[in-house]
Protein backbone atom coordinates (compact mmCIF):
# COMPACT_ATOMS: atom_id res chain seq x y z
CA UNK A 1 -100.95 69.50 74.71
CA UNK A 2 -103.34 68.49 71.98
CA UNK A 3 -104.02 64.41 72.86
CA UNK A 4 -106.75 64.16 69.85
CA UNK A 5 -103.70 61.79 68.24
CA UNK A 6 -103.42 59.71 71.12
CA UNK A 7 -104.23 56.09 71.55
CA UNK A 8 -105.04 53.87 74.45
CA UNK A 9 -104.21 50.47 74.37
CA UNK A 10 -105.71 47.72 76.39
CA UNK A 11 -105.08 46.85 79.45
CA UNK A 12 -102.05 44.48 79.71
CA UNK A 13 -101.53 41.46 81.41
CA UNK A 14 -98.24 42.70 82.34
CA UNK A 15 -99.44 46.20 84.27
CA UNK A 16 -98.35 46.09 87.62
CA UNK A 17 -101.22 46.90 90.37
CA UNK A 18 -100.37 50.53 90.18
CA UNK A 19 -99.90 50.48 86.84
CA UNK A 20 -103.85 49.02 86.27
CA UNK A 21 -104.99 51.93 88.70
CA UNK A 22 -103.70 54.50 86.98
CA UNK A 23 -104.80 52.93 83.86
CA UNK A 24 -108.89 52.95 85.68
CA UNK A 25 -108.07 56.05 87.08
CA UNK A 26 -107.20 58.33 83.51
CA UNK A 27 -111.08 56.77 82.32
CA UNK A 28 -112.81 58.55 84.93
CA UNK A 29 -110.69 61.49 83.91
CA UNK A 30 -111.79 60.94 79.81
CA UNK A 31 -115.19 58.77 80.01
CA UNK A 32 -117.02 60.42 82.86
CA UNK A 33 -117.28 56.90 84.53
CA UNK A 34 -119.99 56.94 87.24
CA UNK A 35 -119.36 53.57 89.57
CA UNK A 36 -116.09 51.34 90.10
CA UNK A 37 -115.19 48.45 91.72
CA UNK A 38 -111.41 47.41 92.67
CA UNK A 39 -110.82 43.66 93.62
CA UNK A 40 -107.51 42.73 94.72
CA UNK A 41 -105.24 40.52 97.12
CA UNK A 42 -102.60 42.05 99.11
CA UNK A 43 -99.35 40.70 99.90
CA UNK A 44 -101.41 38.43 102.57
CA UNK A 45 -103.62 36.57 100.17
CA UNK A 46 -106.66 38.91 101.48
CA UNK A 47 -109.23 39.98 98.77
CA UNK A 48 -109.53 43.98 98.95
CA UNK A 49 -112.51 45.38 97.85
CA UNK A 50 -113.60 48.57 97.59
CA UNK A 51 -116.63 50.42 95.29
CA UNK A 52 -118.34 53.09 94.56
CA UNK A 53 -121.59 54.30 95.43
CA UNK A 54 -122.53 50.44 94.36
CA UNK A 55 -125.10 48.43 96.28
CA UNK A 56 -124.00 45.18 96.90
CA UNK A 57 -126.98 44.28 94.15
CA UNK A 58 -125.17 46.65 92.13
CA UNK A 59 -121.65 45.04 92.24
CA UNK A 60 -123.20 41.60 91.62
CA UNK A 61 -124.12 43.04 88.58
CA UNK A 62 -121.63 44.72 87.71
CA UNK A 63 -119.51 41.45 88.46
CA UNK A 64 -121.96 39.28 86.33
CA UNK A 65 -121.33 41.69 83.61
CA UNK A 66 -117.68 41.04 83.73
CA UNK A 67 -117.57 37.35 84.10
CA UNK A 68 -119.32 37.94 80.81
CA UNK A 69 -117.14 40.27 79.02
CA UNK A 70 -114.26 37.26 80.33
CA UNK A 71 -116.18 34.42 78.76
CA UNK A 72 -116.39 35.76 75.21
């Protein structure tokens, strides 16, 4: 199937959790993303979080980076 035609929209407020993973998941397929970082709650209030490869250095600033990217 040729996808050269194909779009992606932004992420939506409206994704549901597996809907946002799947979403992460095709840009590693396309983008040749090196590190991630999933934060969530389950259905217990807990935060989840799991990474890759990232120090905790790493996430900070890869967390500082997105507070920014939230901000503007």
């Amino acid at each position: 199937m040729n996808n050269k035609n194909v779009i992606a929209l932004p992420a939506s407020t409206a994704f549901s959790p597996e809907q946002a993973l799947l979403s992460a998941l095709e840009f590693t397929r396309t983008d040749n993303i090196t590190d991630v970082m999933v934060i969530g709650y389950d259905a217990d209030g807990v935060l989840i979080i799991r990474s890759s490869r990232l120090s905790r250095a790493d996430a900070l600033f890869m967390l500082e980076k997105a507070k920014q990217w939230v901000l503007t």
